[in-house]
C-alpha atoms as a PDB file:
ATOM      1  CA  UNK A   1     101.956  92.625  77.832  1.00  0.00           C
ATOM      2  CA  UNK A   2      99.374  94.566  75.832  1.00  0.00           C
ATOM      3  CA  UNK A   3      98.870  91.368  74.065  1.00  0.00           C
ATOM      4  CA  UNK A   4      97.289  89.655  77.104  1.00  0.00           C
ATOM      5  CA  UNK A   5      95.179  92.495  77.584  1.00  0.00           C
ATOM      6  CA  UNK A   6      93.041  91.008  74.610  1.00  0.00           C
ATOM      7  CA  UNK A   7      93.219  87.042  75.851  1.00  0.00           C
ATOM      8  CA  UNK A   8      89.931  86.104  76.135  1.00  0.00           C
ATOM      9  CA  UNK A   9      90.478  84.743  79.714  1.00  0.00           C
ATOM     10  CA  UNK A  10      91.821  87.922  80.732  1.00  0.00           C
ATOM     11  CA  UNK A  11      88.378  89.744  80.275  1.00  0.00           C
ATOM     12  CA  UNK A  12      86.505  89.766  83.120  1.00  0.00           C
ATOM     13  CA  UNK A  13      83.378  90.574  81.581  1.00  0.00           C
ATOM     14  CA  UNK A  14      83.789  87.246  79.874  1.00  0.00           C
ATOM     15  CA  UNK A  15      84.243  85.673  83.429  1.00  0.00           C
ATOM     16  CA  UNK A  16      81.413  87.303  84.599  1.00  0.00           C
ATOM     17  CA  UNK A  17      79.062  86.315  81.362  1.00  0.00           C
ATOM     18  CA  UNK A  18      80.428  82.278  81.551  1.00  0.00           C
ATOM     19  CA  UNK A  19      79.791  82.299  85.594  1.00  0.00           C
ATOM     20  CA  UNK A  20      76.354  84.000  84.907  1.00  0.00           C
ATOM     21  CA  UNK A  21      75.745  81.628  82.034  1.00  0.00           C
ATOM     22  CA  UNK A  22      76.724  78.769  84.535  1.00  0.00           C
ATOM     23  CA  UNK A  23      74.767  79.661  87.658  1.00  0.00           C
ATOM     24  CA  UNK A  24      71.878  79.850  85.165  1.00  0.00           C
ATOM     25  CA  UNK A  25      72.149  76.393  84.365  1.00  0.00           C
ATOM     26  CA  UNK A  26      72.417  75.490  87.759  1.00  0.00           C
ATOM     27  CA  UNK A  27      68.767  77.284  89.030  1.00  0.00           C
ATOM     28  CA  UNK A  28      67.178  75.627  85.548  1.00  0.00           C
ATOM     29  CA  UNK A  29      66.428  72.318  87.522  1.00  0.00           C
ATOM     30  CA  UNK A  30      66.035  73.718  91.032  1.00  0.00           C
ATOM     31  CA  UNK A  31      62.943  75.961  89.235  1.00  0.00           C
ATOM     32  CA  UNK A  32      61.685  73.332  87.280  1.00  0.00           C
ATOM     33  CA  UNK A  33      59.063  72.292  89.782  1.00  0.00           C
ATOM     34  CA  UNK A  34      58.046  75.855  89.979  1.00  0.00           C
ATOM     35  CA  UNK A  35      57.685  75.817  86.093  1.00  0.00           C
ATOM     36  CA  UNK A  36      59.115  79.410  86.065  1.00  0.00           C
ATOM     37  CA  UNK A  37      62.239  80.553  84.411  1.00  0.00           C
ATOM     38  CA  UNK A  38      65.209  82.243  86.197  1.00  0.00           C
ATOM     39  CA  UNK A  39      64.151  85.991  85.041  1.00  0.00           C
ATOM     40  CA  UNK A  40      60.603  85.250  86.289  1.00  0.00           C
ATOM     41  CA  UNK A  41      62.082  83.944  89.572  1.00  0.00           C
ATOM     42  CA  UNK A  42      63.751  87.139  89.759  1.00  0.00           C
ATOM     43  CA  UNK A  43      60.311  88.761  89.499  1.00  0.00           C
ATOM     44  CA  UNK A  44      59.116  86.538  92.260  1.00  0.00           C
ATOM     45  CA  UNK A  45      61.933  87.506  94.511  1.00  0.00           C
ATOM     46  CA  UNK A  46      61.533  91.419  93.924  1.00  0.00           C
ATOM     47  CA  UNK A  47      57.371  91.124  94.479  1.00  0.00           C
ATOM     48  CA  UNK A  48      57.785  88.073  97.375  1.00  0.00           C
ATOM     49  CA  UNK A  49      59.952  90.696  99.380  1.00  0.00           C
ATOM     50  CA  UNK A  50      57.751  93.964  98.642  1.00  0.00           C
ATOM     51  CA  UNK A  51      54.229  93.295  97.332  1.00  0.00           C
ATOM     52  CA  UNK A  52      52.810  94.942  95.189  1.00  0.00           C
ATOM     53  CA  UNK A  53      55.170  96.758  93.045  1.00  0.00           C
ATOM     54  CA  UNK A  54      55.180  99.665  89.848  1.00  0.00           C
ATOM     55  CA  UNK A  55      56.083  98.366  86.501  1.00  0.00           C
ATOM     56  CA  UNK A  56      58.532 100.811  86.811  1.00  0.00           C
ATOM     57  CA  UNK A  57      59.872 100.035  89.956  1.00  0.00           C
ATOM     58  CA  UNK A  58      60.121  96.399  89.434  1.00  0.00           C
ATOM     59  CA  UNK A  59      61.954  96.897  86.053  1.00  0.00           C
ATOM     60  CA  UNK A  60      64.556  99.466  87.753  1.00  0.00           C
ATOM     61  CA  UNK A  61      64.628  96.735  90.556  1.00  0.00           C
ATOM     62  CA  UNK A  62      66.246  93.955  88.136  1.00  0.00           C
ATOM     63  CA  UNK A  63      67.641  96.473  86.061  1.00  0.00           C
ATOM     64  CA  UNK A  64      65.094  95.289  82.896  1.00  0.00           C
ATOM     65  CA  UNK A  65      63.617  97.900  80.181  1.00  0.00           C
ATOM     66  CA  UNK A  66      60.083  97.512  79.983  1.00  0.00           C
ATOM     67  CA  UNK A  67      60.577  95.893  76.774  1.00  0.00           C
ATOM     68  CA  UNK A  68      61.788  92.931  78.458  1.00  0.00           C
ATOM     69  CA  UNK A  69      59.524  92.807  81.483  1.00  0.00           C
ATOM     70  CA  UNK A  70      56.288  93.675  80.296  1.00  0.00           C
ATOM     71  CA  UNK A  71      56.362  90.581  77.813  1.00  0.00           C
ATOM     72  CA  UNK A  72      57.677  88.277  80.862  1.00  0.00           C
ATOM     73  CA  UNK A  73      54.879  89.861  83.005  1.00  0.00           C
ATOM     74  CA  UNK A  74      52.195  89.039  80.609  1.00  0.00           C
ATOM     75  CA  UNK A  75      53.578  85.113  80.750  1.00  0.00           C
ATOM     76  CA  UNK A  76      53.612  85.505  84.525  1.00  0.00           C
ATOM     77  CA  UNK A  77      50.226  86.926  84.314  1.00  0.00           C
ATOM     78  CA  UNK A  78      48.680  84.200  82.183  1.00  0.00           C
ATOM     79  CA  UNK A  79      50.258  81.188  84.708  1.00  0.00           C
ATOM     80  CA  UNK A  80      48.555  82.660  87.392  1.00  0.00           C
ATOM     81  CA  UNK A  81      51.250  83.978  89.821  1.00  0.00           C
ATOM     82  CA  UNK A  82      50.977  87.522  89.087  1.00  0.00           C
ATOM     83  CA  UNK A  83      48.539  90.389  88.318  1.00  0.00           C
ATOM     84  CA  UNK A  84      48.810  93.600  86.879  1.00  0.00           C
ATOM     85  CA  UNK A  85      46.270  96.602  87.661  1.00  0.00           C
ATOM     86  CA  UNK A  86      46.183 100.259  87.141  1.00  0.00           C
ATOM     87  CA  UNK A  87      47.268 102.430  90.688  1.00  0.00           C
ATOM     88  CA  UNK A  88      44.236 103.868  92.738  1.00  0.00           C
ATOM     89  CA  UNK A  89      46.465 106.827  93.300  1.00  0.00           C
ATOM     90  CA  UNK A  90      47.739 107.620  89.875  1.00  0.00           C
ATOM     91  CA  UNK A  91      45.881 105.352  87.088  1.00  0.00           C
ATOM     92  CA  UNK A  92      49.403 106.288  85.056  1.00  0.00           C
ATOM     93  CA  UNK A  93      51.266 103.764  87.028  1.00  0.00           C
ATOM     94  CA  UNK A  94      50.872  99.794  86.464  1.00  0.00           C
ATOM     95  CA  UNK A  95      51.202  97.901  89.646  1.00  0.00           C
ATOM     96  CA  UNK A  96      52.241  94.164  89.636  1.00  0.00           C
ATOM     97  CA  UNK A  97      51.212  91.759  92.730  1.00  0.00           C
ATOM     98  CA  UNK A  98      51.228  88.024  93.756  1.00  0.00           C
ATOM     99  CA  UNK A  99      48.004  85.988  93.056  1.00  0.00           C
ATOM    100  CA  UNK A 100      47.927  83.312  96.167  1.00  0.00           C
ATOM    101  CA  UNK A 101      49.249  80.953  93.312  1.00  0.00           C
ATOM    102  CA  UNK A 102      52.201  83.573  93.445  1.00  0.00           C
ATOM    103  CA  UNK A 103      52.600  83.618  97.358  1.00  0.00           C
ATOM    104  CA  UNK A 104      51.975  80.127  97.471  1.00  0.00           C
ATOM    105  CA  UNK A 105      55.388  79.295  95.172  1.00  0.00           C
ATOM    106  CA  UNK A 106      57.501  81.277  97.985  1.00  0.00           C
ATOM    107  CA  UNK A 107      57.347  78.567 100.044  1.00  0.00           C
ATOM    108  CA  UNK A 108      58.157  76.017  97.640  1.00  0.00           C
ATOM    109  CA  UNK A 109      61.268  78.255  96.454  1.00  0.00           C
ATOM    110  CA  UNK A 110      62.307  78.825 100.047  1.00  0.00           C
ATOM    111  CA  UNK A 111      65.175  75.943  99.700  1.00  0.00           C
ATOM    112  CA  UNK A 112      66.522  77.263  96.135  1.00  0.00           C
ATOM    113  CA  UNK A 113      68.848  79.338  97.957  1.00  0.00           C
ATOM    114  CA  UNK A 114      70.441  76.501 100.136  1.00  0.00           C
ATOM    115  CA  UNK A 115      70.308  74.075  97.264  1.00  0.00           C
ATOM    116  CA  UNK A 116      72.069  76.369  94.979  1.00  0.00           C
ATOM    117  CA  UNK A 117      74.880  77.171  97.494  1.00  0.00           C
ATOM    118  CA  UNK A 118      75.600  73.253  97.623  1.00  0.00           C
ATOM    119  CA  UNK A 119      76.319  73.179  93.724  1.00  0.00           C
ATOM    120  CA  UNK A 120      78.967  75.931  94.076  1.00  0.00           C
ATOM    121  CA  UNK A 121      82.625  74.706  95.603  1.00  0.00           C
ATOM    122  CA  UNK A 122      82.975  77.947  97.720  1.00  0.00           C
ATOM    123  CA  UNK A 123      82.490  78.371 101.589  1.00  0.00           C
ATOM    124  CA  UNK A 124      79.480  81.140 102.914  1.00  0.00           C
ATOM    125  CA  UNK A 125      82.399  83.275 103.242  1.00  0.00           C
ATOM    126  CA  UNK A 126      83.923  83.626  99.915  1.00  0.00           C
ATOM    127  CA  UNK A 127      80.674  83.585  98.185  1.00  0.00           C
ATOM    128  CA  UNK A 128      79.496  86.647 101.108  1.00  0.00           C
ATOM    129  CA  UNK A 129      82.684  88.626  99.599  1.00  0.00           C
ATOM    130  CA  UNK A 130      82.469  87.996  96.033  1.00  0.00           C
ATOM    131  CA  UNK A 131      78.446  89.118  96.188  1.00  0.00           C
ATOM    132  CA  UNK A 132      79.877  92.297  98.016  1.00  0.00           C
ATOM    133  CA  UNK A 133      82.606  92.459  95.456  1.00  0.00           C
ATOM    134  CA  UNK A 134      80.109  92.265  92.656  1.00  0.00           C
ATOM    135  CA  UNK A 135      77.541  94.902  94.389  1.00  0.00           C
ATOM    136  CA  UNK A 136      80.629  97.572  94.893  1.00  0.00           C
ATOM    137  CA  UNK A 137      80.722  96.600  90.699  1.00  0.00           C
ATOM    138  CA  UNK A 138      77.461  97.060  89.915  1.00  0.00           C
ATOM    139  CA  UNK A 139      77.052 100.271  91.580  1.00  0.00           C
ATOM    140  CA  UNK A 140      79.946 101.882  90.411  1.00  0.00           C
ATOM    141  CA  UNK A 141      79.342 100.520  86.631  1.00  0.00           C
ATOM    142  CA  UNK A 142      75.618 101.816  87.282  1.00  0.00           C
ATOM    143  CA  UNK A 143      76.897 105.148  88.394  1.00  0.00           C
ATOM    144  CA  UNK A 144      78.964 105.558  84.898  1.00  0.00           C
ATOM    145  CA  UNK A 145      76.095 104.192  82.981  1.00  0.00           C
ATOM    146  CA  UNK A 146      73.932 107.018  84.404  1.00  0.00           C
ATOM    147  CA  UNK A 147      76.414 109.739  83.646  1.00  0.00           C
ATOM    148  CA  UNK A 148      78.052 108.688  80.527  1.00  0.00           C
END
């Protein structure tokens, strides 16, 4: 029994790095057109829902280190769909907002979802559960990240 413990197939963060490694693949052609990549669709997302947005905020947001995001932001910056400018309030904090470029891509992203959803062999129910499923996951793994 302990044995199967160690089975590849039995680790579910191995099922949850192949079905992330999958869906991926899946939003690589769907973004084409946008000529963005999945992590700076992400960005899009965060900033098309709440505009503008800290660094800081944004990275905690998509759970990135600023490592990661400031070099995607740059990119981002130089194609035109975002910009980044010191805070008004507090010249400390970088804030990141949509160029019209930017806004202008939210429309022609609106059908990702729906297009997506057709590539996956699960009803709007199952997939509604397994993102609740996953969010229960993420919180509690975020919870003993943040006190371990």
């Amino acid at each position: 029994m302990a044995e199967d413990k160690m089975k590849l197939e039995n680790q579910i963060c191995f099922s949850l790095y192949a079905t992330t490694r999958e869906m991926t693949k899946l939003y690589r052609p769907l973004l084409a057109d946008l000529n963005i990549t999945y992590p700076q669709y992400l960005v899009l997302l965060a900033l098309w829902e709440t505009n503008p947005l800290t660094v800081k905020a944004l990275g905690s947001r998509l759970y990135l280190d600023s490592g990661t995001l400031t070099p995607m932001l740059k990119r981002m910056e130089k194609e035109d769909l975002i910009e980044r400018y010191r805070s008004q309030e507090d010249e400390r904090s970088v804030l990141v907002g949509l160029t019209e470029k930017g806004r202008q891509a939210e429309d022609k992203a609106a059908c990702i979802p729906d297009l997506l959803l057709e590539n996956i062999d699960m009803s709007e129910q199952e997939i509604l559960h397994l993102k609740n499923t996953l969010n229960r996951m993420l919180e509690g793994t975020k919870e003993k990240g943040e006190n371990g």
